[in-house]
PDB file of N, CA and C in Angstrom:
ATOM      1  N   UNK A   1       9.063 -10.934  -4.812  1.00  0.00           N
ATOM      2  CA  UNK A   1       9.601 -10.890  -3.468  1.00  0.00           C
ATOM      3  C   UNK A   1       9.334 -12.225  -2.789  1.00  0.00           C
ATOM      4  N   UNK A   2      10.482 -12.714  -2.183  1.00  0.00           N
ATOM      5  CA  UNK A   2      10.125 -13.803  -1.355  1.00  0.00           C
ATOM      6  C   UNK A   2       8.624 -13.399  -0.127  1.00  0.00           C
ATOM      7  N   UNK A   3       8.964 -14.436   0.861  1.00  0.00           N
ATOM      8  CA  UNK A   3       8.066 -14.573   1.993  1.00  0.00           C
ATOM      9  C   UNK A   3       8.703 -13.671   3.349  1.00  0.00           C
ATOM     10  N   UNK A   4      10.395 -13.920   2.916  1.00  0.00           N
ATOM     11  CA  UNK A   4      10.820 -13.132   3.797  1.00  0.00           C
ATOM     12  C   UNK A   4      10.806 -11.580   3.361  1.00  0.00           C
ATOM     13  N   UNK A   5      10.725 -11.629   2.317  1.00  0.00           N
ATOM     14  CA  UNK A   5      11.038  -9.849   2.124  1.00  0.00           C
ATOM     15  C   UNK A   5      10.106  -8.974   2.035  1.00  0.00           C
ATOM     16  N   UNK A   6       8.619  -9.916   1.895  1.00  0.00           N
ATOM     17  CA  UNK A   6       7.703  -9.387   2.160  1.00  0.00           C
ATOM     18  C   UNK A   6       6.911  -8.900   3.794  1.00  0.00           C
ATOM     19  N   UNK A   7       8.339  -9.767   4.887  1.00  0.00           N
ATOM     20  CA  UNK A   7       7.814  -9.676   5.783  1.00  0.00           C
ATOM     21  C   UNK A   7       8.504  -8.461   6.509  1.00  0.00           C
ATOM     22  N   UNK A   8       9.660  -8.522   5.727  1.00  0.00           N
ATOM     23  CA  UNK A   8      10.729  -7.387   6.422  1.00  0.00           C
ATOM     24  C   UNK A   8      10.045  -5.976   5.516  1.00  0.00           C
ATOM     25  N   UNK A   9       9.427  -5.871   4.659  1.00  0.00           N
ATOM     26  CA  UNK A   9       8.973  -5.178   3.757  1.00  0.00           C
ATOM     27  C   UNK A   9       7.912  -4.224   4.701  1.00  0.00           C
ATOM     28  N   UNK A  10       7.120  -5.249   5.190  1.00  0.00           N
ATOM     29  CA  UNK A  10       6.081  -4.740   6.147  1.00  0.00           C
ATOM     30  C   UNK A  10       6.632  -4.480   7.311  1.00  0.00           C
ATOM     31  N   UNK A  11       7.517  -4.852   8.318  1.00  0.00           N
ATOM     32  CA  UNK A  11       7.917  -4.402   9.205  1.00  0.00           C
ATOM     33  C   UNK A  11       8.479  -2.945   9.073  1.00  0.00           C
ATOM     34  N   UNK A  12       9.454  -3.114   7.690  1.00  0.00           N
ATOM     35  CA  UNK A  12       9.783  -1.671   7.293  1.00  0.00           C
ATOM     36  C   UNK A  12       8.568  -0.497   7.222  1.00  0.00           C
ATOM     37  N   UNK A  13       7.759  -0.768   6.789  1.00  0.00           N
ATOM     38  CA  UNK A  13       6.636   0.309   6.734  1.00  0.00           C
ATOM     39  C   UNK A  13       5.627   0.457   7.897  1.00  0.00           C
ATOM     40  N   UNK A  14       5.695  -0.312   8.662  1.00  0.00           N
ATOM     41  CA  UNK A  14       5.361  -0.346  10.438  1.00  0.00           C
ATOM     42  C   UNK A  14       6.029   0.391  10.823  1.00  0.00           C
ATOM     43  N   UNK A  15       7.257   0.494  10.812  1.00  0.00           N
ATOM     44  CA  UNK A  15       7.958   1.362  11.482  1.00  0.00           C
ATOM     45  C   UNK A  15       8.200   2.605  11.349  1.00  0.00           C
ATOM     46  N   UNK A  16       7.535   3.146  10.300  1.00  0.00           N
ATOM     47  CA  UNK A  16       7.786   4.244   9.906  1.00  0.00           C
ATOM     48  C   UNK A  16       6.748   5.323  10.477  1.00  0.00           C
ATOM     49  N   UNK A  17       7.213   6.423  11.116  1.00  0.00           N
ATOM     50  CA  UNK A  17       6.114   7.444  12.145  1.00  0.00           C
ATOM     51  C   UNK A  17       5.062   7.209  11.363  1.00  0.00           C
ATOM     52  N   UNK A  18       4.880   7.931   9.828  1.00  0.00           N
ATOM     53  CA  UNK A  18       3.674   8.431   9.163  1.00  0.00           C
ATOM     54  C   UNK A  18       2.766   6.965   9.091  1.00  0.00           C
ATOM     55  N   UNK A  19       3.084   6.027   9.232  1.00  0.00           N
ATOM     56  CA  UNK A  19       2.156   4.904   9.417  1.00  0.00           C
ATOM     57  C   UNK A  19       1.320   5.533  10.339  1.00  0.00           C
ATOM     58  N   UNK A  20       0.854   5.935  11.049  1.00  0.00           N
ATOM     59  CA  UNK A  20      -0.003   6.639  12.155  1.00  0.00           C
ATOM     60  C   UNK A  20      -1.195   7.453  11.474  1.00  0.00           C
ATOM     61  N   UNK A  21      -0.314   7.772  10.308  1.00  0.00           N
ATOM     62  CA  UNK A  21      -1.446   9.301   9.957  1.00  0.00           C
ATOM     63  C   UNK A  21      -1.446   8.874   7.922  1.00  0.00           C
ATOM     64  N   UNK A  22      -1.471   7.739   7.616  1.00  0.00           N
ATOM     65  CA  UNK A  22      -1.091   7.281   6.163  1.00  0.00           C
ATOM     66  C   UNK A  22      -2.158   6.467   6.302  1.00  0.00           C
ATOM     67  N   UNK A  23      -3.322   6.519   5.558  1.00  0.00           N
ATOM     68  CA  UNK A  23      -4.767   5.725   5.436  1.00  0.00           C
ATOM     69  C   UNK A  23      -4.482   5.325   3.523  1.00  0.00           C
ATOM     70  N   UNK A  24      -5.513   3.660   3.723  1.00  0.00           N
ATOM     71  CA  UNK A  24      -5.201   3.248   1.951  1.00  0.00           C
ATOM     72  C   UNK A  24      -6.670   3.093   2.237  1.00  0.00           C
ATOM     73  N   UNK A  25      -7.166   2.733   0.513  1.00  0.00           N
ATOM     74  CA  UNK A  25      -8.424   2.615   0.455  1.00  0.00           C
ATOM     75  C   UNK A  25      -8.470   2.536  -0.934  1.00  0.00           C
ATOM     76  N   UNK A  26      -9.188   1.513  -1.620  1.00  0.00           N
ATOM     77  CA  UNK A  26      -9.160   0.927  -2.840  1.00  0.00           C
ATOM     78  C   UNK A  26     -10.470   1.675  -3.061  1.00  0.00           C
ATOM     79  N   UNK A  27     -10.040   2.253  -4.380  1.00  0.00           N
ATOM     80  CA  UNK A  27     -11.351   3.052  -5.105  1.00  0.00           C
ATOM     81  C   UNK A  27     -11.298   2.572  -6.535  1.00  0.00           C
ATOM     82  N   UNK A  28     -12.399   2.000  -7.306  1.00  0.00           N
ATOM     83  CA  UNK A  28     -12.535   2.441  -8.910  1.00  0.00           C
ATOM     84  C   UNK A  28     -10.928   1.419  -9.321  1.00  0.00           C
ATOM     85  N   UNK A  29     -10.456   0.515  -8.441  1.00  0.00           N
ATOM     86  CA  UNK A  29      -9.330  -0.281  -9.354  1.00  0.00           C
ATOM     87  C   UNK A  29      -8.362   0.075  -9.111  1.00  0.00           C
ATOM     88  N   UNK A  30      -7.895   1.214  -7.936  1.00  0.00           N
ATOM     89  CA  UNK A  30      -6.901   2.280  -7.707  1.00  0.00           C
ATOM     90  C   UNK A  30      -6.870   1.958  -6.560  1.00  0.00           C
ATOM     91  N   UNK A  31      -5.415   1.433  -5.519  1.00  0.00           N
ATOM     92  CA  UNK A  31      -4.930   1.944  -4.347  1.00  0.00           C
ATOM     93  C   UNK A  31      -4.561   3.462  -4.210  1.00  0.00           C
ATOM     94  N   UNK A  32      -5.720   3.480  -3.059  1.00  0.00           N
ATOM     95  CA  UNK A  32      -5.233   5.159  -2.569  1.00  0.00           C
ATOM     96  C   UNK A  32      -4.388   5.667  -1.270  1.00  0.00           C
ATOM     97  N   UNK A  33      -3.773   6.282  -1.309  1.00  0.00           N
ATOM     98  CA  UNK A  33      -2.904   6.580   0.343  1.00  0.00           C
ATOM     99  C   UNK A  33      -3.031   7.903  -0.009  1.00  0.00           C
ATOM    100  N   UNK A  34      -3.637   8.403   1.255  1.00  0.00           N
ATOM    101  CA  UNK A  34      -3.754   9.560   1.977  1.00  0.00           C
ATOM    102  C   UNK A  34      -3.115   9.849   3.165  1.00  0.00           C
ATOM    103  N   UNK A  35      -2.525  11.308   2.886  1.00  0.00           N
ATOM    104  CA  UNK A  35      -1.688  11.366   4.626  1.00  0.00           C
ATOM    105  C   UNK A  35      -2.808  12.564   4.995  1.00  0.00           C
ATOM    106  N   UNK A  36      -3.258  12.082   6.431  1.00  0.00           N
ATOM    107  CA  UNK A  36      -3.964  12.296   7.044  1.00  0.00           C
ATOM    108  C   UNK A  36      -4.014  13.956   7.712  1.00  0.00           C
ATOM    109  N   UNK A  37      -2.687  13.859   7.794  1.00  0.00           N
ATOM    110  CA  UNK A  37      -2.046  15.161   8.567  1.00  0.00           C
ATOM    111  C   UNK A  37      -2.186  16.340   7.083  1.00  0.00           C
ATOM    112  N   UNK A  38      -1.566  16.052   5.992  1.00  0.00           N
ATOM    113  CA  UNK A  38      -1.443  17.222   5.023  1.00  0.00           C
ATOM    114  C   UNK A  38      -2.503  17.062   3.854  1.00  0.00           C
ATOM    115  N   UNK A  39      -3.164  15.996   3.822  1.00  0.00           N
ATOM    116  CA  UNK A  39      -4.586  15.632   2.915  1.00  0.00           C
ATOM    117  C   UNK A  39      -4.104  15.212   1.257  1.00  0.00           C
ATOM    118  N   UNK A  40      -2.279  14.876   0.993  1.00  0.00           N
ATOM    119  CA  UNK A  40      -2.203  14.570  -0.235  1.00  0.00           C
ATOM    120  C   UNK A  40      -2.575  13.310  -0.394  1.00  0.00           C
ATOM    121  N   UNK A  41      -2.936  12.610  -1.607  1.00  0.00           N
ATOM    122  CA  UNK A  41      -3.411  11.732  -2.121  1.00  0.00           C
ATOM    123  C   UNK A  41      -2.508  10.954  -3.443  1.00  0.00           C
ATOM    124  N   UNK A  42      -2.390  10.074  -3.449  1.00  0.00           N
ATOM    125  CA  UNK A  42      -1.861   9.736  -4.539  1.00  0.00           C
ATOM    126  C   UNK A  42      -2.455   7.808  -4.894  1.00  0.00           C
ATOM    127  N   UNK A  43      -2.360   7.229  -6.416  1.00  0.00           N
ATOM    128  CA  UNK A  43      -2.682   6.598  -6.120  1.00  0.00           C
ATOM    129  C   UNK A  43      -1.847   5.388  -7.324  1.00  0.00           C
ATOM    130  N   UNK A  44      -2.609   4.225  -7.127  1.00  0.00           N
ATOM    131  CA  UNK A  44      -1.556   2.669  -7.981  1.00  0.00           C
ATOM    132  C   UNK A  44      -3.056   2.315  -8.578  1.00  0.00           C
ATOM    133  N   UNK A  45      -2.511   1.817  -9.759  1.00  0.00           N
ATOM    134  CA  UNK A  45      -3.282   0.576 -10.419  1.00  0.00           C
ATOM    135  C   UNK A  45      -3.447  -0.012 -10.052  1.00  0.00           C
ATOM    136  N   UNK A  46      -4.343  -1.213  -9.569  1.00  0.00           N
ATOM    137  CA  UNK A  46      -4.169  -2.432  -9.524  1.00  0.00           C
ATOM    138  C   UNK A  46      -4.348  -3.478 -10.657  1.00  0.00           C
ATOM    139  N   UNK A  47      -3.260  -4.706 -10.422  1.00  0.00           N
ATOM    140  CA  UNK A  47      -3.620  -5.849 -11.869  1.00  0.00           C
ATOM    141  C   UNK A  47      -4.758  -6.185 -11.627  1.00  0.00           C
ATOM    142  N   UNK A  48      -5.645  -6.313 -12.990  1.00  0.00           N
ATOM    143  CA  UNK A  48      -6.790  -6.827 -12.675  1.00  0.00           C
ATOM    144  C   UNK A  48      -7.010  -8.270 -12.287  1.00  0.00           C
ATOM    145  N   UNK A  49      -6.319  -8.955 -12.867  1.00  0.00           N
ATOM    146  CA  UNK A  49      -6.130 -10.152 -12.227  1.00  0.00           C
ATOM    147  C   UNK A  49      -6.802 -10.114 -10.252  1.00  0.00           C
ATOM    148  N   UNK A  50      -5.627  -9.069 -10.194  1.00  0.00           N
ATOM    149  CA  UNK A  50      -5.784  -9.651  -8.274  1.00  0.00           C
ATOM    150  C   UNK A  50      -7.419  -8.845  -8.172  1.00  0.00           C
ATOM    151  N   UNK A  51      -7.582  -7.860  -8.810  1.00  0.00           N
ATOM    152  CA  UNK A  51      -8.958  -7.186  -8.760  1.00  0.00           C
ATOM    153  C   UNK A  51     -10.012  -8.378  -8.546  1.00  0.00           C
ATOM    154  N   UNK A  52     -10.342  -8.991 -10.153  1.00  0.00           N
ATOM    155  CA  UNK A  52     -11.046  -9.621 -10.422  1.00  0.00           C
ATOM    156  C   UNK A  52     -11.104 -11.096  -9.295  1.00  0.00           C
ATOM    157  N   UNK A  53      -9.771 -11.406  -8.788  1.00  0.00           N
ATOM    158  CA  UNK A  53      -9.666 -12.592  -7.726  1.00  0.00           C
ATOM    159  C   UNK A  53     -10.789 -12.286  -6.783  1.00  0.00           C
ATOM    160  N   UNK A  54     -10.037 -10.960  -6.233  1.00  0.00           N
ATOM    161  CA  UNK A  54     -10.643 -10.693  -4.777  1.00  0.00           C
ATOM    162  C   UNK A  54     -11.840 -10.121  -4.674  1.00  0.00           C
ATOM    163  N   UNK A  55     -12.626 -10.091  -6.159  1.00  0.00           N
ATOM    164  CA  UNK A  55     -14.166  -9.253  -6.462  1.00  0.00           C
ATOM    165  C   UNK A  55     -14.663 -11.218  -6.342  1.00  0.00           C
ATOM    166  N   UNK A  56     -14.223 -11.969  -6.587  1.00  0.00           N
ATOM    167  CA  UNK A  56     -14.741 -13.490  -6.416  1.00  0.00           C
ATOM    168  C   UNK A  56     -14.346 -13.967  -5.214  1.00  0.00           C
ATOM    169  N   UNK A  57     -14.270 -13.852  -4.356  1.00  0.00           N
ATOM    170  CA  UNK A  57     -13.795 -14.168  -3.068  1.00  0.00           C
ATOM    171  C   UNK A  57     -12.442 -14.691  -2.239  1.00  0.00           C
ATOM    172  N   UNK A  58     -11.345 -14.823  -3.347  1.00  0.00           N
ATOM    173  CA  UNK A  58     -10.355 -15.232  -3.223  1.00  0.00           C
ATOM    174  C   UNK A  58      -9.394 -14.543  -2.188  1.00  0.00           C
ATOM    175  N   UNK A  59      -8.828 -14.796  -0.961  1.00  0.00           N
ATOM    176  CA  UNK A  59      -7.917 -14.649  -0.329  1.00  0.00           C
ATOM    177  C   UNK A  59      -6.785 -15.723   0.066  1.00  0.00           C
ATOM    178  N   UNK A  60      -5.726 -15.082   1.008  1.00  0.00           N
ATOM    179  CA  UNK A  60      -4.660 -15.495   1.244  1.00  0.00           C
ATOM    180  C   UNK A  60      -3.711 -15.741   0.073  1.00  0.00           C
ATOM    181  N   UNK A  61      -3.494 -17.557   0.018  1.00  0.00           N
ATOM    182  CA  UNK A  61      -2.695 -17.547  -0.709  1.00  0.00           C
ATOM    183  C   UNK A  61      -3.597 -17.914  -1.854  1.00  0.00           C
ATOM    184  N   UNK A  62      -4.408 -17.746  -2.191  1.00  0.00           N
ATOM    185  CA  UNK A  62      -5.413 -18.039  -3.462  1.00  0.00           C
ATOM    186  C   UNK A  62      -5.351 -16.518  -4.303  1.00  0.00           C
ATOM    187  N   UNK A  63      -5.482 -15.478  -3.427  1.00  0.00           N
ATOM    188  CA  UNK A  63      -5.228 -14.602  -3.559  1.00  0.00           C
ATOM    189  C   UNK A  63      -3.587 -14.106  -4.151  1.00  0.00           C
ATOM    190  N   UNK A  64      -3.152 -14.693  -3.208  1.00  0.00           N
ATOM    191  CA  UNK A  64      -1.162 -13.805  -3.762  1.00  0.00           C
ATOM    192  C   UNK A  64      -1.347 -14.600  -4.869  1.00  0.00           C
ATOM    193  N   UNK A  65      -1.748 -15.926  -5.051  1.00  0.00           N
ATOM    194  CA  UNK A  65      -1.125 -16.330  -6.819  1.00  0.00           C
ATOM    195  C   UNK A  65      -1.820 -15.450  -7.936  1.00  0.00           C
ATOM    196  N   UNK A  66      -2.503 -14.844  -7.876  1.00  0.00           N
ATOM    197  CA  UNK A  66      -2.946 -13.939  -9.063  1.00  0.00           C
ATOM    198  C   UNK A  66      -2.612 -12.474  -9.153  1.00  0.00           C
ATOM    199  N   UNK A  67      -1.056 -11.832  -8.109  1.00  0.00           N
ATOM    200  CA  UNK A  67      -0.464 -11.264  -8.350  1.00  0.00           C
ATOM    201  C   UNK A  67       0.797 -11.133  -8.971  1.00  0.00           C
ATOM    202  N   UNK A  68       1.023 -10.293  -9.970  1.00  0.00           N
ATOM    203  CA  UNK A  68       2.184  -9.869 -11.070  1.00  0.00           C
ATOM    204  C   UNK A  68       3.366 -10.374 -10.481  1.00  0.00           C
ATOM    205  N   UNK A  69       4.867 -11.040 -10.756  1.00  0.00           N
ATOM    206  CA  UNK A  69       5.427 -11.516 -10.194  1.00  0.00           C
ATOM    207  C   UNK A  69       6.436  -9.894  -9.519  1.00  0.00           C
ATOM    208  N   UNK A  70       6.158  -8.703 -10.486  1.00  0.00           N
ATOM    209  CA  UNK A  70       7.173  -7.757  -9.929  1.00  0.00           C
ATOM    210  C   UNK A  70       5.986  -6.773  -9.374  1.00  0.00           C
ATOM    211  N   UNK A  71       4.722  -7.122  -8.970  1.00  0.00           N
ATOM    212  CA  UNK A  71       3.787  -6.185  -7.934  1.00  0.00           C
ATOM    213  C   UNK A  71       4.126  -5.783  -6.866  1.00  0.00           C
ATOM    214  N   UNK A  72       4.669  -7.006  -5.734  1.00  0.00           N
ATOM    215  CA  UNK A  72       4.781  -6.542  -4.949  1.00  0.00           C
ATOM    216  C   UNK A  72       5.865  -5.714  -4.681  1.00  0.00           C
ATOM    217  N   UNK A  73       7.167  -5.507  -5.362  1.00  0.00           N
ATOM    218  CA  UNK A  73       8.193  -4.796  -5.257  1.00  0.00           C
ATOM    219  C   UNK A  73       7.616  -3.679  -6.028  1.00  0.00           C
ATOM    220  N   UNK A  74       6.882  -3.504  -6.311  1.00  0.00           N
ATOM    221  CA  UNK A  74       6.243  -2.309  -7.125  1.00  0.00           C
ATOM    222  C   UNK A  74       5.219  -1.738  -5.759  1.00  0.00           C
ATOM    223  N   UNK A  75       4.452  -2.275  -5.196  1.00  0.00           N
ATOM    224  CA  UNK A  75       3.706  -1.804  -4.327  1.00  0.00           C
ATOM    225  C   UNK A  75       4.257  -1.412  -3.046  1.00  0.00           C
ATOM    226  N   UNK A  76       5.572  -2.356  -2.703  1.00  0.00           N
ATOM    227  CA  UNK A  76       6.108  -1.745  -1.688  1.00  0.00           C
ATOM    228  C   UNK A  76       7.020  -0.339  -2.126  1.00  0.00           C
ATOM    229  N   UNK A  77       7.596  -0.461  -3.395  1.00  0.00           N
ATOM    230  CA  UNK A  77       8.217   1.023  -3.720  1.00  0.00           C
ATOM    231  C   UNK A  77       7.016   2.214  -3.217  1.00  0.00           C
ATOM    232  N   UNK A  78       6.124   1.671  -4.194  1.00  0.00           N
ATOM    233  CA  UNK A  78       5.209   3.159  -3.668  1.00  0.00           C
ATOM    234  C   UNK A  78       4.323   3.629  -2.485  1.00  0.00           C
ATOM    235  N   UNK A  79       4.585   2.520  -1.877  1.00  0.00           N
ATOM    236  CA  UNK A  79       3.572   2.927  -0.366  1.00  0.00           C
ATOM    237  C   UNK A  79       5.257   3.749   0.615  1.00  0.00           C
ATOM    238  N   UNK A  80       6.263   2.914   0.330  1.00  0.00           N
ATOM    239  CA  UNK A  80       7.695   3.313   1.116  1.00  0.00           C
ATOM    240  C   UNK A  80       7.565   4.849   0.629  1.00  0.00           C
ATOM    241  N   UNK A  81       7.920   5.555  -0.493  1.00  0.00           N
ATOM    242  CA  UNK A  81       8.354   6.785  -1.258  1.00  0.00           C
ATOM    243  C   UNK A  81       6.937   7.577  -0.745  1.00  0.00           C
ATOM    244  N   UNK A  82       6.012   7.549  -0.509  1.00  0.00           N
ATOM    245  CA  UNK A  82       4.589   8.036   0.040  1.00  0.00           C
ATOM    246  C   UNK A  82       4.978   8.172   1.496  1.00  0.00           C
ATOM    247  N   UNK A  83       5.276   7.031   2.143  1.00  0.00           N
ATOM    248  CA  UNK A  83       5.402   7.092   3.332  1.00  0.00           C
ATOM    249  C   UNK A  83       6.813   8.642   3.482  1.00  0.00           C
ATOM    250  N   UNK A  84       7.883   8.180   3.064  1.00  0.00           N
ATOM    251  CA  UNK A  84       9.447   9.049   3.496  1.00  0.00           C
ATOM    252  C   UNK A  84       8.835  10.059   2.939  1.00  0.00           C
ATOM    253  N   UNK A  85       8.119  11.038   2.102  1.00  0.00           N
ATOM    254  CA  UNK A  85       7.389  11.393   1.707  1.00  0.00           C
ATOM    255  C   UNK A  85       6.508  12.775   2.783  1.00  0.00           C
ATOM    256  N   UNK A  86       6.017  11.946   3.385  1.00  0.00           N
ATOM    257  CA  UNK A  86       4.930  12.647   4.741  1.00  0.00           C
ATOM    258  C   UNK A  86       5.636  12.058   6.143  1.00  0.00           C
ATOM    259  N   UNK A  87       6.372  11.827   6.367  1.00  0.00           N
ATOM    260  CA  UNK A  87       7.171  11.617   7.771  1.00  0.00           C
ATOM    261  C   UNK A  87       7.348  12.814   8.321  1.00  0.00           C
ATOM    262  N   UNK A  88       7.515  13.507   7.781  1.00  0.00           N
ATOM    263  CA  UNK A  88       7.618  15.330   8.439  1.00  0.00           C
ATOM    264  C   UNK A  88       6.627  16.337   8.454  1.00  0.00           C
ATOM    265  N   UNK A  89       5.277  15.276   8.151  1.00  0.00           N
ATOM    266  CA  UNK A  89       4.072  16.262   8.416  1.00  0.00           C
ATOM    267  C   UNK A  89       3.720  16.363   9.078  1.00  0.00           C
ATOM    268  N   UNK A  90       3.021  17.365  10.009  1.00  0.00           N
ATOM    269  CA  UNK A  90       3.032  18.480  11.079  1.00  0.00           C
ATOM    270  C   UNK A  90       1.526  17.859  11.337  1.00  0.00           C
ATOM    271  N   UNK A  91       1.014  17.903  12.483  1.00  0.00           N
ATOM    272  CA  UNK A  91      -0.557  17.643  13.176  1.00  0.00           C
ATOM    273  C   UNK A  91      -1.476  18.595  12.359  1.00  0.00           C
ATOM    274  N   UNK A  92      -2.200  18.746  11.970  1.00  0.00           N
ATOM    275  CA  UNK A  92      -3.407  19.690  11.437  1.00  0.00           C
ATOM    276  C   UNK A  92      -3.387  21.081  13.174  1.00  0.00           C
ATOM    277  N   UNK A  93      -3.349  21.690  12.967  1.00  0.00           N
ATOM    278  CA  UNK A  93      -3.656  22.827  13.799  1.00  0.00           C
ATOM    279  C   UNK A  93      -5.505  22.480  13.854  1.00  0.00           C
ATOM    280  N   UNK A  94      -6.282  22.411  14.925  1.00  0.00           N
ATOM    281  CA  UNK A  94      -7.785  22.375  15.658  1.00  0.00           C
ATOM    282  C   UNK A  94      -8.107  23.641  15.970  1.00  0.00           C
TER     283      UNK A  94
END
């Protein structure tokens, strides 16, 4: 993905309601997203490459170069399909 499509990429998933109630959290080498509202879970590999970068301190763009060239269109598929996904989940009843 370019610079731009990564930016429209993220705007796209900003905008989406369940962004509100959609939490990530890297466990064990695994991106996790949880929707908050219905408690499913699902989760991604990560390349070890970017693992191993960012376990050595590497960010920004030190960081993006040691990602897969088709990751990020891979990571935005599955956070998008997660997201459309839980857009119609209901508040937890208190």
């Amino acid at each position: 993905m370019t610079r731009e499509e990564v930016q429209q990429a993220f705007a796209l998933l900003a905008a989406s309601p369940a962004a509100g109630w959609i939490g990530n959290k890297l466990v064990h080498g695994k991106l996790v997203v949880k929707c908050f509202r219905c408690g499913a879970e699902r989760s991604l590999k990560m390349p070890s490459s970017v693992l191993n970068a960012f376990r050595a301190g590497a960010r920004g763009d030190a960081l993006a170069a040691t990602v897969p060239s088709d990751f990020d269109a891979r990571l935005f598929a599955f956070k998008r399909d997660f997201q459309i996904a839980h857009e119609g989940c209901l508040a937890k009843e208190s």
